[in-house]
PDB file of N, CA and C in Angstrom:
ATOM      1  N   UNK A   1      55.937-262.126  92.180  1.00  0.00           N
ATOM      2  CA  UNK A   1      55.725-262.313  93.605  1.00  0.00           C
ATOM      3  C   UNK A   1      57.077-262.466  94.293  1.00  0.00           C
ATOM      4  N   UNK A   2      57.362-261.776  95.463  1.00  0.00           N
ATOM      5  CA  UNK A   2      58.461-261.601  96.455  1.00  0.00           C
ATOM      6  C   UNK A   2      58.913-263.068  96.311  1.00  0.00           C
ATOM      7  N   UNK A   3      59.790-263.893  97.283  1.00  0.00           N
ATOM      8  CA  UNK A   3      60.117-265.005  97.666  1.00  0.00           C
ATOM      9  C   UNK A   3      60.808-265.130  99.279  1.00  0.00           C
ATOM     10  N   UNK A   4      60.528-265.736 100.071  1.00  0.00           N
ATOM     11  CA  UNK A   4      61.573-264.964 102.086  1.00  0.00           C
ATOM     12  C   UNK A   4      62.501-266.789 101.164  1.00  0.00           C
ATOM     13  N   UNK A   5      63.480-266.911 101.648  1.00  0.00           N
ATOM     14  CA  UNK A   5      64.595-268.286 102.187  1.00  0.00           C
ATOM     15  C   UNK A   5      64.981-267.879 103.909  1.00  0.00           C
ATOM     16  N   UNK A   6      64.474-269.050 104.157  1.00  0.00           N
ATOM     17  CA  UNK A   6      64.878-268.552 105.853  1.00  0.00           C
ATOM     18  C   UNK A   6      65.796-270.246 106.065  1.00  0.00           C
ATOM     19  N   UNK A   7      66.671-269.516 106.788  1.00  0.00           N
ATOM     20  CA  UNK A   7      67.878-270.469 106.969  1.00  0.00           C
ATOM     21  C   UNK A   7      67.999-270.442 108.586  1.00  0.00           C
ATOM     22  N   UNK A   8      68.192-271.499 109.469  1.00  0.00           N
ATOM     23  CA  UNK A   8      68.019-271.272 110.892  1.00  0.00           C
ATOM     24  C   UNK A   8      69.862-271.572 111.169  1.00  0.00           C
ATOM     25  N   UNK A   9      69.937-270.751 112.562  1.00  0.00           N
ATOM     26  CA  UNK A   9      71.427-270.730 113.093  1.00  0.00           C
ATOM     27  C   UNK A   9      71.171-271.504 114.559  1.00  0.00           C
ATOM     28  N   UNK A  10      70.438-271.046 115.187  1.00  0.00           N
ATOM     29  CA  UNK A  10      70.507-271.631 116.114  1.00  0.00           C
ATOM     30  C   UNK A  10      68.893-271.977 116.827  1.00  0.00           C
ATOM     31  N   UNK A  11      69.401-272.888 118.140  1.00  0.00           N
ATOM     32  CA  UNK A  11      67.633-272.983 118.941  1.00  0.00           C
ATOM     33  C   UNK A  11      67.828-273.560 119.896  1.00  0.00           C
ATOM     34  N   UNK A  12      66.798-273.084 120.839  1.00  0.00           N
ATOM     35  CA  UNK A  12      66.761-273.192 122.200  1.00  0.00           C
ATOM     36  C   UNK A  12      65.294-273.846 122.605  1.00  0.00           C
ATOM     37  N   UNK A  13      65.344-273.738 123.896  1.00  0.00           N
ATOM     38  CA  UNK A  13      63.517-274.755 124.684  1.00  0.00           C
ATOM     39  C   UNK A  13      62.737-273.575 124.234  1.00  0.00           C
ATOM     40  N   UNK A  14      63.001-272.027 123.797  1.00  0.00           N
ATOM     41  CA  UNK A  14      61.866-271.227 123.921  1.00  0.00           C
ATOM     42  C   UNK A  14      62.175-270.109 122.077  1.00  0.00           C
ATOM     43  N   UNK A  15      63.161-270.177 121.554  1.00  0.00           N
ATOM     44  CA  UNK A  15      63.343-269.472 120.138  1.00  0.00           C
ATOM     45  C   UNK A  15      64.607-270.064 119.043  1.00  0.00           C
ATOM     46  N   UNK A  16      63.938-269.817 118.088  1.00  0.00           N
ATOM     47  CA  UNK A  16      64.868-270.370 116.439  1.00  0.00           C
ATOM     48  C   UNK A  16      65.232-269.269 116.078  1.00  0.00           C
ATOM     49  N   UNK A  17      66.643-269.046 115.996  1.00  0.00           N
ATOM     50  CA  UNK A  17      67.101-267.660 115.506  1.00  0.00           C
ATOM     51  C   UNK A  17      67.484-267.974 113.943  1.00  0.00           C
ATOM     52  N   UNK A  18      67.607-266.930 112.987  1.00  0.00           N
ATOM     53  CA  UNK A  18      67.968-267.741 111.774  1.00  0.00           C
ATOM     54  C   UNK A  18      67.682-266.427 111.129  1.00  0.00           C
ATOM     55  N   UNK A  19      68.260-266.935 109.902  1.00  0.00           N
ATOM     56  CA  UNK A  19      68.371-265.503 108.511  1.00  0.00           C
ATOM     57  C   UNK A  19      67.058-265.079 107.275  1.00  0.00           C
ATOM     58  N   UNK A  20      66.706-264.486 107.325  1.00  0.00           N
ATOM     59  CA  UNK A  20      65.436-264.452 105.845  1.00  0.00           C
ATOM     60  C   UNK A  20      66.703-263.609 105.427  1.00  0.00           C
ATOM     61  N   UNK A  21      66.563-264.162 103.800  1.00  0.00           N
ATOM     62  CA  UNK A  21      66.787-263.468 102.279  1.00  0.00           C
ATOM     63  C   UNK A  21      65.959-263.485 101.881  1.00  0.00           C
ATOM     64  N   UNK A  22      65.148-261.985 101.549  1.00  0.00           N
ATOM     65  CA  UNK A  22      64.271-261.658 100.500  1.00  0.00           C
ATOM     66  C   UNK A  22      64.752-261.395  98.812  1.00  0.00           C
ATOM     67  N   UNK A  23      65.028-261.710  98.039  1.00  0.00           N
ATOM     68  CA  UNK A  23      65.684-261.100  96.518  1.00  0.00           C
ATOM     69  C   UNK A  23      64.298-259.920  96.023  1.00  0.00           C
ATOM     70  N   UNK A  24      65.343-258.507  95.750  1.00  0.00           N
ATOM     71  CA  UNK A  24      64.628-257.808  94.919  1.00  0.00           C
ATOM     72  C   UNK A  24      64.918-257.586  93.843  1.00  0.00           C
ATOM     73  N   UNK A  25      64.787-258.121  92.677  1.00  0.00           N
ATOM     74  CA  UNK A  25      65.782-258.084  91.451  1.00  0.00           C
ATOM     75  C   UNK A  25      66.690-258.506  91.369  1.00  0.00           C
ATOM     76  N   UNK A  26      68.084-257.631  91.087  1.00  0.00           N
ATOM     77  CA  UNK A  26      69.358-258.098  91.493  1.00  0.00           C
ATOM     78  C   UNK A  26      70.083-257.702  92.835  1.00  0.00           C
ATOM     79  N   UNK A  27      69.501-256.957  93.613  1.00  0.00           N
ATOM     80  CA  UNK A  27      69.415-256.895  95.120  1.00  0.00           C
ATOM     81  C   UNK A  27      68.724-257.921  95.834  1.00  0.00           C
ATOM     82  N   UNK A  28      69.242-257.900  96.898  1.00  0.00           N
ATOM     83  CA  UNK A  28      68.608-258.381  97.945  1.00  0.00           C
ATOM     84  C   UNK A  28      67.746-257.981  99.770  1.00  0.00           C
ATOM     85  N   UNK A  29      67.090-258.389 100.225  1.00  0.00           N
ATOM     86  CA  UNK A  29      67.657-258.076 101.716  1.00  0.00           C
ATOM     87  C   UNK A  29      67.683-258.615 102.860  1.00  0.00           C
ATOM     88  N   UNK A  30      68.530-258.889 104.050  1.00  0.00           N
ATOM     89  CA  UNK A  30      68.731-260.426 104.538  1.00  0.00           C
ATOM     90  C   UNK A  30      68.427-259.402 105.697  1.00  0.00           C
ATOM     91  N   UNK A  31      67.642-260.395 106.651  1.00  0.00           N
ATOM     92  CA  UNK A  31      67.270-259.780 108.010  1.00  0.00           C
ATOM     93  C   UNK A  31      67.141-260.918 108.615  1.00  0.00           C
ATOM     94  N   UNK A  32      68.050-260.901 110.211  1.00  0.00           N
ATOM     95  CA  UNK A  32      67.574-261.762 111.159  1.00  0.00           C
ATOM     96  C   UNK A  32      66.177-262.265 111.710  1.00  0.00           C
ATOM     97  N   UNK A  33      65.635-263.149 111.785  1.00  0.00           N
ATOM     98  CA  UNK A  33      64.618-263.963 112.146  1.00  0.00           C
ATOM     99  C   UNK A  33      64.658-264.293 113.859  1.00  0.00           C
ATOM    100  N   UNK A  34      63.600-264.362 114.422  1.00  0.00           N
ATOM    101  CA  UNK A  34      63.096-264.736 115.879  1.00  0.00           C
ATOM    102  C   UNK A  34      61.692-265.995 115.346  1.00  0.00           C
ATOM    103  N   UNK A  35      61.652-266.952 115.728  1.00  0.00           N
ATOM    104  CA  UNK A  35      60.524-267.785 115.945  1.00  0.00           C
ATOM    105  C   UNK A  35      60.257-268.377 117.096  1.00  0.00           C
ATOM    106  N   UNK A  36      59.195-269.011 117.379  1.00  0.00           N
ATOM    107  CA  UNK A  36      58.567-269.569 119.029  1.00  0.00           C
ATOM    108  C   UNK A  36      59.197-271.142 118.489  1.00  0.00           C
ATOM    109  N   UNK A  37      59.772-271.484 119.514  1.00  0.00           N
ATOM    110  CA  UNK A  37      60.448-272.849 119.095  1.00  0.00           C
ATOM    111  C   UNK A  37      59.226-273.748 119.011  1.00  0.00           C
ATOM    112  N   UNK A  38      57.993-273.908 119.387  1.00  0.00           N
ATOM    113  CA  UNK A  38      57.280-274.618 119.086  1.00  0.00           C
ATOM    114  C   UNK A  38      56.137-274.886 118.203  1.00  0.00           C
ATOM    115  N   UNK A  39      56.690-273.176 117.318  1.00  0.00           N
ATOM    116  CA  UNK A  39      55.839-273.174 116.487  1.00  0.00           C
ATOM    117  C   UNK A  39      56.818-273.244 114.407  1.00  0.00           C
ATOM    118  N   UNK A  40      57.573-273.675 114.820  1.00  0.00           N
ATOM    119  CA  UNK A  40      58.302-273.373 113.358  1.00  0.00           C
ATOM    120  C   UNK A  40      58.346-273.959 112.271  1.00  0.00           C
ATOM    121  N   UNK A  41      58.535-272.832 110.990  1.00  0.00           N
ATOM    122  CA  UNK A  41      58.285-273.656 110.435  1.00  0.00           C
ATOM    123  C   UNK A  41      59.273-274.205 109.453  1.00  0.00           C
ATOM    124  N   UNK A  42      59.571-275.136 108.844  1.00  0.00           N
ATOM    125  CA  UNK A  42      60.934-275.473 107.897  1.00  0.00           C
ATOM    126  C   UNK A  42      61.466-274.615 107.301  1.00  0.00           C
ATOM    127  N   UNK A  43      62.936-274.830 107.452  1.00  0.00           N
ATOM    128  CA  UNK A  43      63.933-274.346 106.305  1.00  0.00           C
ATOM    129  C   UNK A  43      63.267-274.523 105.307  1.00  0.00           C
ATOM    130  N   UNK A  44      63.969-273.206 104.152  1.00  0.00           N
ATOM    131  CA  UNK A  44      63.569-273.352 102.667  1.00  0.00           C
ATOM    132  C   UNK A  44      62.755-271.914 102.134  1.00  0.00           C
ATOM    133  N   UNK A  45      62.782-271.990 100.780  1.00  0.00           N
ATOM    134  CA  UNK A  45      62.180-270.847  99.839  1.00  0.00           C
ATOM    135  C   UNK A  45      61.030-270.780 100.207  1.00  0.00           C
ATOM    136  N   UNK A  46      59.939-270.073 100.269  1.00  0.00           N
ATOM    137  CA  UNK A  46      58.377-269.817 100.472  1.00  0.00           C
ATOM    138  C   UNK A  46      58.099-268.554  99.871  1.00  0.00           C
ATOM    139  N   UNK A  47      56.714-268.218  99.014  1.00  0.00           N
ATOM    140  CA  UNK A  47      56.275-267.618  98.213  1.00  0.00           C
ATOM    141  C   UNK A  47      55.709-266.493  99.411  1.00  0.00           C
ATOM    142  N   UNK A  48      56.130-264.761  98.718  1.00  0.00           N
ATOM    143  CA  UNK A  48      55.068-264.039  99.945  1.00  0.00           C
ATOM    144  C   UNK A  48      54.365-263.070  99.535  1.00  0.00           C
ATOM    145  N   UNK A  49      53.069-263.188  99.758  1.00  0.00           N
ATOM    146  CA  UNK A  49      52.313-262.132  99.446  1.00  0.00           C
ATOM    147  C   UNK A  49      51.325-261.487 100.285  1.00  0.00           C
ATOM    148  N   UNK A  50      51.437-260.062  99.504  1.00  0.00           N
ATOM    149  CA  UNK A  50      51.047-259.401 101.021  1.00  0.00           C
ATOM    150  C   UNK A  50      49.163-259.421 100.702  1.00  0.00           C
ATOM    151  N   UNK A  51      49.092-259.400 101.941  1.00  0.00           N
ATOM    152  CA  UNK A  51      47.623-259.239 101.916  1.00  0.00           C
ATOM    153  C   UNK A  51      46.990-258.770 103.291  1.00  0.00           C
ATOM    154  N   UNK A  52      45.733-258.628 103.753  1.00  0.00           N
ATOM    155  CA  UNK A  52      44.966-257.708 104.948  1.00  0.00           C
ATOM    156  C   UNK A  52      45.339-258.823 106.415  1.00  0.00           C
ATOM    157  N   UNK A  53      46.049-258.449 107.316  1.00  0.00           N
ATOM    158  CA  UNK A  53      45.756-259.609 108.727  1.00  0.00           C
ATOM    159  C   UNK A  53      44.590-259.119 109.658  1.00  0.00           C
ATOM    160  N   UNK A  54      43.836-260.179 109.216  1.00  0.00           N
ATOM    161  CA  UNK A  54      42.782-259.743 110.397  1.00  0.00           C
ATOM    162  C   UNK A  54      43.147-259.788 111.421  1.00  0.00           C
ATOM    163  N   UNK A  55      44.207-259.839 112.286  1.00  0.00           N
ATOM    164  CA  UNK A  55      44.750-260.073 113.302  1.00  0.00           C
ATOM    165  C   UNK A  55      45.125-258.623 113.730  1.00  0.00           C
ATOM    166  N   UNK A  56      46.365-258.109 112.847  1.00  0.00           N
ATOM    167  CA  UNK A  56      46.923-256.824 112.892  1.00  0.00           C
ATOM    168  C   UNK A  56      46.109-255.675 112.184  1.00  0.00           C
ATOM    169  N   UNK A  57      45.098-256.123 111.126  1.00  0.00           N
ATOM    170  CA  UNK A  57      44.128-255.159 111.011  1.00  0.00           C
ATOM    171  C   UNK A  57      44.598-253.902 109.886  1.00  0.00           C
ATOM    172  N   UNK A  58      46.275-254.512 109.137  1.00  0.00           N
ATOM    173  CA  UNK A  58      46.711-253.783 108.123  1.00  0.00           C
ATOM    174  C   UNK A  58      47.410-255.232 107.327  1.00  0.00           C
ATOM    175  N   UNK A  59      47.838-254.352 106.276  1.00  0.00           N
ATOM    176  CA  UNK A  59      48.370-255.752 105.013  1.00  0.00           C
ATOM    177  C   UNK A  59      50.171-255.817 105.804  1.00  0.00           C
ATOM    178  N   UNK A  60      50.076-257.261 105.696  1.00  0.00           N
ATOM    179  CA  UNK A  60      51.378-257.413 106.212  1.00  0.00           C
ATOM    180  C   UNK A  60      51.481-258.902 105.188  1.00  0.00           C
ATOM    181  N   UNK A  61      53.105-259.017 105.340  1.00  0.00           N
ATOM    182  CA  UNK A  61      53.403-260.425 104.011  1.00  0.00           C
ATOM    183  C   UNK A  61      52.824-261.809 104.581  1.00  0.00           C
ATOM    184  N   UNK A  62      52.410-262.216 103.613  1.00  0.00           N
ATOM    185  CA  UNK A  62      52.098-263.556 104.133  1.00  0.00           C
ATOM    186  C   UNK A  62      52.818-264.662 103.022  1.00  0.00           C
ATOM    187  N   UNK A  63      53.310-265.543 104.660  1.00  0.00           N
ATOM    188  CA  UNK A  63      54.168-266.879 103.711  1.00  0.00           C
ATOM    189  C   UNK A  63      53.061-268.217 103.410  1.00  0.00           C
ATOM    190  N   UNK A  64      53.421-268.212 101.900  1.00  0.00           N
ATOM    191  CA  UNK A  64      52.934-269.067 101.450  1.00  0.00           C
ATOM    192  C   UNK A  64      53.337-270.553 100.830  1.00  0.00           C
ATOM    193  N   UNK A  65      52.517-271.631 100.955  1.00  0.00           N
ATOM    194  CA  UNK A  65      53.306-273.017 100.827  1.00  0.00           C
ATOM    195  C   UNK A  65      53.806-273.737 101.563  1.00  0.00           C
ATOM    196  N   UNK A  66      53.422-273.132 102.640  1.00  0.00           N
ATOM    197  CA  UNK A  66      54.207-274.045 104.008  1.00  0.00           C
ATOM    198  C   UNK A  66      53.208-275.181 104.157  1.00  0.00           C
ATOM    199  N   UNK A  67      53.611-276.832 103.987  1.00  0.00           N
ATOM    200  CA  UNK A  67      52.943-277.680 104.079  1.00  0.00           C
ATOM    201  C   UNK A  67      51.818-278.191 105.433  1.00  0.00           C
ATOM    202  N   UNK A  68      50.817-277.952 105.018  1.00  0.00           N
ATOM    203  CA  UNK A  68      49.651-278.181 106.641  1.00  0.00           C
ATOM    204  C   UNK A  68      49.631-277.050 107.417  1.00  0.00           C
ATOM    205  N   UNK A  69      49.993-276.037 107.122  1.00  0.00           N
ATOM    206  CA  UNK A  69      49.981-274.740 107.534  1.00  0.00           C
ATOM    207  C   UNK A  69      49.384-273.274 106.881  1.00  0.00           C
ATOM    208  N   UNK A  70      48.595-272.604 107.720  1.00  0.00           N
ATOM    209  CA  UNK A  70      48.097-271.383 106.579  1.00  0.00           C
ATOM    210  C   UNK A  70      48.086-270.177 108.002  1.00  0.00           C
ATOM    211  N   UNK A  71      48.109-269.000 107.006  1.00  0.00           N
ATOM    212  CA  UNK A  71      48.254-267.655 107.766  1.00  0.00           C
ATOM    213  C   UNK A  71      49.434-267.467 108.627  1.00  0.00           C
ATOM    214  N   UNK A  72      50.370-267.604 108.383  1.00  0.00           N
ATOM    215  CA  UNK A  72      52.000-267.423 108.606  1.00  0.00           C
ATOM    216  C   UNK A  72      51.877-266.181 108.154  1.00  0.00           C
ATOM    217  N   UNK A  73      52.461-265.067 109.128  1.00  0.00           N
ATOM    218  CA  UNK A  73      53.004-263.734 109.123  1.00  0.00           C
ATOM    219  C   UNK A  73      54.303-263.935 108.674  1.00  0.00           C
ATOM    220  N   UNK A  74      54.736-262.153 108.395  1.00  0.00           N
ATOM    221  CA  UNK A  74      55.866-261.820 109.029  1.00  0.00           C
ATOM    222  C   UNK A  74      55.696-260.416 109.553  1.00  0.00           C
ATOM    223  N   UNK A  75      55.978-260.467 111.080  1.00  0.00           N
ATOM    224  CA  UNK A  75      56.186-258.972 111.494  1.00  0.00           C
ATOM    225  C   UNK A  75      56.662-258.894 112.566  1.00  0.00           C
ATOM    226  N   UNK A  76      56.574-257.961 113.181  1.00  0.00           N
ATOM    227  CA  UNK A  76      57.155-257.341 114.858  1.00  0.00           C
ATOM    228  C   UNK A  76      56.855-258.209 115.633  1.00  0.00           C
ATOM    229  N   UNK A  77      58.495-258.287 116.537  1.00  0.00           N
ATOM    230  CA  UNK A  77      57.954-258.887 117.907  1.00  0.00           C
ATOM    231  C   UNK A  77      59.453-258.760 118.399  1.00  0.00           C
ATOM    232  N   UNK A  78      59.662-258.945 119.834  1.00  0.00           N
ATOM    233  CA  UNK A  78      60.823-258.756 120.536  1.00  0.00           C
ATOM    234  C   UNK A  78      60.767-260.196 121.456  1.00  0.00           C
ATOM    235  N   UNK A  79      60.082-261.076 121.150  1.00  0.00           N
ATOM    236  CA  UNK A  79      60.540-262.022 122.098  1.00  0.00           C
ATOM    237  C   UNK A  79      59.546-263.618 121.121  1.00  0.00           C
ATOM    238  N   UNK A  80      60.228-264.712 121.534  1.00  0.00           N
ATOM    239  CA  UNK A  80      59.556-266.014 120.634  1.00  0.00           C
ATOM    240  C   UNK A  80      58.201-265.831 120.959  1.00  0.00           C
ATOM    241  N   UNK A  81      57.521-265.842 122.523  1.00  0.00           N
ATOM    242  CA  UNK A  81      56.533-265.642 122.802  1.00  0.00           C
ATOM    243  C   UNK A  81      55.111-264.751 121.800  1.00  0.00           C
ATOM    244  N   UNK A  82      55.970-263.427 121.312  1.00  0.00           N
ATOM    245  CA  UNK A  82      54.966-262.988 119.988  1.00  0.00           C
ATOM    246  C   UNK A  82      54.543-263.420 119.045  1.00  0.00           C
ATOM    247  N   UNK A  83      55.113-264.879 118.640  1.00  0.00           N
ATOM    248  CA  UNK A  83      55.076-265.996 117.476  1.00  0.00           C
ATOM    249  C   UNK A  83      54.525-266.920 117.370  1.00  0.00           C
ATOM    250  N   UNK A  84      53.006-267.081 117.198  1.00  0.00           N
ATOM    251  CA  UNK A  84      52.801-268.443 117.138  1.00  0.00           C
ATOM    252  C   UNK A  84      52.549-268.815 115.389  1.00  0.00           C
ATOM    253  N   UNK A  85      53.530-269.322 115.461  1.00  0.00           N
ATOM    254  CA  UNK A  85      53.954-269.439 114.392  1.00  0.00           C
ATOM    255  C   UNK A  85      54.417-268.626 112.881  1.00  0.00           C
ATOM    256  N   UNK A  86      54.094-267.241 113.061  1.00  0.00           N
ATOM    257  CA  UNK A  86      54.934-266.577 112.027  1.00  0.00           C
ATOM    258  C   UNK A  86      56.277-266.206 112.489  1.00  0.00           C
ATOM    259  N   UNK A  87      56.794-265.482 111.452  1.00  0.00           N
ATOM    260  CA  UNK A  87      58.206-265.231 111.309  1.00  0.00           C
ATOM    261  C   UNK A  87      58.208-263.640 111.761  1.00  0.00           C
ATOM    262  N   UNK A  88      59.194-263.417 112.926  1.00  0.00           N
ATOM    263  CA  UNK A  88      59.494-262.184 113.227  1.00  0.00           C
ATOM    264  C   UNK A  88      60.681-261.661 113.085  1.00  0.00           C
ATOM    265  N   UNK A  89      60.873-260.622 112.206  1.00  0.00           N
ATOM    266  CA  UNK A  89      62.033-260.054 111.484  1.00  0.00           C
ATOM    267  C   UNK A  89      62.872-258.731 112.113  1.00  0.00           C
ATOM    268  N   UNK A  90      64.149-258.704 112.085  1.00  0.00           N
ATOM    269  CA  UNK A  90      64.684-257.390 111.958  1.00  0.00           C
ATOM    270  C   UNK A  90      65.341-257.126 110.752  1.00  0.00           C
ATOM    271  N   UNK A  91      65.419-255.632 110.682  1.00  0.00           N
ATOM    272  CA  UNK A  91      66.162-255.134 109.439  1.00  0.00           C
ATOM    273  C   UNK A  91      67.798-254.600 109.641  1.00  0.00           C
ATOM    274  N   UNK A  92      68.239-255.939 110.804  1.00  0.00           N
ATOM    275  CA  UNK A  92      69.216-255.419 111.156  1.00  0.00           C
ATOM    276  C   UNK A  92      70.712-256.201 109.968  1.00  0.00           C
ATOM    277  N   UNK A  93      70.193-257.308 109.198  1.00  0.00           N
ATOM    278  CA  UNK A  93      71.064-257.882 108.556  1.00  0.00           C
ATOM    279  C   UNK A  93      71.716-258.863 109.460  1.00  0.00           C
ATOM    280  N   UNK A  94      72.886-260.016 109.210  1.00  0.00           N
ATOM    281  CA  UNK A  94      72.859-261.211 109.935  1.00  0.00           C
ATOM    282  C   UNK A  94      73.657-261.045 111.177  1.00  0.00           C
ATOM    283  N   UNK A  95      73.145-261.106 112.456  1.00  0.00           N
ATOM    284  CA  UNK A  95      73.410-260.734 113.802  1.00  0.00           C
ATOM    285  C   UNK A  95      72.612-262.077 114.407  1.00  0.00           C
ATOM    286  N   UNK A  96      73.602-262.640 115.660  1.00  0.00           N
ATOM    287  CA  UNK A  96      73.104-263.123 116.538  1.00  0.00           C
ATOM    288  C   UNK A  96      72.275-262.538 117.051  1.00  0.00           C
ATOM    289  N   UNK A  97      71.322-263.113 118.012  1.00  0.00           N
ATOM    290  CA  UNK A  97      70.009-262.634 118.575  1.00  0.00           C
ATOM    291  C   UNK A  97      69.561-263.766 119.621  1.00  0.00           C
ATOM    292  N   UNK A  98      69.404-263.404 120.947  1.00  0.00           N
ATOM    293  CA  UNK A  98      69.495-264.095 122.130  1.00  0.00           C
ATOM    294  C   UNK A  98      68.136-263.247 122.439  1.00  0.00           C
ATOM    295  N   UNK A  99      66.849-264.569 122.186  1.00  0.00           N
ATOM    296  CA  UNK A  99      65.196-264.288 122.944  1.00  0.00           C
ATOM    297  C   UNK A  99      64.689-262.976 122.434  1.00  0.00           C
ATOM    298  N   UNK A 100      65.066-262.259 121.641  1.00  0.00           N
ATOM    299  CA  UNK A 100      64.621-261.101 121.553  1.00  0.00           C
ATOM    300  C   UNK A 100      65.536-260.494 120.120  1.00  0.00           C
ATOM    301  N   UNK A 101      64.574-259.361 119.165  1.00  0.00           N
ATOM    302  CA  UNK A 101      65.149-258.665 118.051  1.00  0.00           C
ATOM    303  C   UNK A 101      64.885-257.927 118.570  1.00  0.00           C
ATOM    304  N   UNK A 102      65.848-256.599 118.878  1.00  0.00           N
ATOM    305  CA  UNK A 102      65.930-255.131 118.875  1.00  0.00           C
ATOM    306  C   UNK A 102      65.310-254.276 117.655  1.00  0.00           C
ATOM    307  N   UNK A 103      64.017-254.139 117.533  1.00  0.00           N
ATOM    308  CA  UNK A 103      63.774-253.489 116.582  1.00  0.00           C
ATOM    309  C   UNK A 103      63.027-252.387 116.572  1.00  0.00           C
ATOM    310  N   UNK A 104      63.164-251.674 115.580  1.00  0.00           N
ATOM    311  CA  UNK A 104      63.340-250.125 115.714  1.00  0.00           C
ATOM    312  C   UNK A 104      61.607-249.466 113.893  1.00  0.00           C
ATOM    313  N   UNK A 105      61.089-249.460 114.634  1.00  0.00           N
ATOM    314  CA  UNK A 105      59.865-249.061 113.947  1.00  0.00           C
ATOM    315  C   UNK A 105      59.982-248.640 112.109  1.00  0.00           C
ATOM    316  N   UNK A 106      60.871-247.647 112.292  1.00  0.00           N
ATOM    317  CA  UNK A 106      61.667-247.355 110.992  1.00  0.00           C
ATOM    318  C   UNK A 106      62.407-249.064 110.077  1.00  0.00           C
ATOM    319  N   UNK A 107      63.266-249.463 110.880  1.00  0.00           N
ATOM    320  CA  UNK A 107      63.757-250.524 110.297  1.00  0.00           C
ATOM    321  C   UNK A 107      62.441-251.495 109.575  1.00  0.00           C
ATOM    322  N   UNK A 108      61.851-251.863 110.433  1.00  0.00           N
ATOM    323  CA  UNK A 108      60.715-253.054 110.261  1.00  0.00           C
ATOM    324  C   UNK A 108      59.819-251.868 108.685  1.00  0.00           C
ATOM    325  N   UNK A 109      59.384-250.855 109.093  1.00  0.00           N
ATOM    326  CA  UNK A 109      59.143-250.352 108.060  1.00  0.00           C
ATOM    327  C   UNK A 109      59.493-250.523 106.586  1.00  0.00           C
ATOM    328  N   UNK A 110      61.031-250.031 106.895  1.00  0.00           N
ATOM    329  CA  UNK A 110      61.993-250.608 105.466  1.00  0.00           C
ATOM    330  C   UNK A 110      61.751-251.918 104.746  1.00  0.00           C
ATOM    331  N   UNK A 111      61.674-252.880 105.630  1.00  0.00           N
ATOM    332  CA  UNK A 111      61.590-254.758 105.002  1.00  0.00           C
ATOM    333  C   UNK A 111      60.136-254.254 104.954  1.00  0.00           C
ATOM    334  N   UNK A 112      59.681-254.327 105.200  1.00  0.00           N
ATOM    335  CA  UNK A 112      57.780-254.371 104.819  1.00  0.00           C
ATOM    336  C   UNK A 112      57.512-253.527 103.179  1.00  0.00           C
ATOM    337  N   UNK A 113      57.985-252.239 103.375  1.00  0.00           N
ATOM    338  CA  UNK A 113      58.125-251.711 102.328  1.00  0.00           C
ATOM    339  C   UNK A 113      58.930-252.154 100.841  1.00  0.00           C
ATOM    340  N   UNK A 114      60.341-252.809 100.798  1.00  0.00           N
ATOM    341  CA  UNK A 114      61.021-253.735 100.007  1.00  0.00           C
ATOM    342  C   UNK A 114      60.304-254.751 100.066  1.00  0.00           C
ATOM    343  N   UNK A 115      59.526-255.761 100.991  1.00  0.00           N
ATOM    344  CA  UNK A 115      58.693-256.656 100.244  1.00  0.00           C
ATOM    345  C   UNK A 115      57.816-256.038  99.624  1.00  0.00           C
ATOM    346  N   UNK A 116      56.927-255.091  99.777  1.00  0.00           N
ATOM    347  CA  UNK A 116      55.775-254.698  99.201  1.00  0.00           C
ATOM    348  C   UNK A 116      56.253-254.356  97.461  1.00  0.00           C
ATOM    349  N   UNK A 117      57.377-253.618  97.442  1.00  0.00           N
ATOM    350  CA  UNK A 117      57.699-253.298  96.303  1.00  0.00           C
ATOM    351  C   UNK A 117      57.991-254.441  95.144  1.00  0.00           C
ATOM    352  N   UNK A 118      58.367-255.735  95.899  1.00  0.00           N
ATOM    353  CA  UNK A 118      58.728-256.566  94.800  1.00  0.00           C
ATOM    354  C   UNK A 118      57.382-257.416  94.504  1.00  0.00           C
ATOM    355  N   UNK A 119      56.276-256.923  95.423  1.00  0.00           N
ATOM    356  CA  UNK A 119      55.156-257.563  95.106  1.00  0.00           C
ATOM    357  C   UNK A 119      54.625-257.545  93.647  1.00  0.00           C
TER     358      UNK A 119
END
């Protein structure tokens, strides 16, 4: 099973910007993070596996182990507001990020696909 480490850099009244490392073997892949500041959830390792979101209506990763918490995403979004409470990623590697990830359909593809593979 995959593993995300999300490490936070910064935060504001409205988003937590911060890093996921996924490990694939002896690779890795680190993508900037967006969260809703009022929904976040701790620093630290968390288990991910993918499975169906009834929400999004396709298999997307789900973080697991987060204490008092269940159905934590990770996927698309361009602003904290898309987050209540999962983790929204780019595949841009570690970049500041002010309210918003620039992300690009292809990219988000890539991390979805490298998690899926280490599933």
């Amino acid at each position: 099973m995959a593993t995300i480490h999300l490490i936070r850099t910064s935060k504001d009244n409205k988003a937590v910007r911060g890093t996921a490392t996924i490990p694939i073997g002896a690779d890795k892949v680190v993508c900037a993070t967006l969260e809703n500041s009022e929904y976040i959830i701790p620093e630290g390792t968390y288990e991910l596996k993918n499975t169906m979101s009834p929400k999004f209506k396709k298999i997307l990763p789900l973080v697991c182990g987060v204490r008092g918490r269940s159905g934590i995403r990770i996927h698309t979004g361009t602003k904290p507001e898309h987050s209540t409470g999962c983790v929204l990623v780019s595949a841009f590697g570690k970049q500041q990020i002010i309210d918003f990830i620039n992300q690009k359909a292809k990219q988000n593809e890539k991390v979805y696909l490298t998690i899926s593979y280490a599933d």
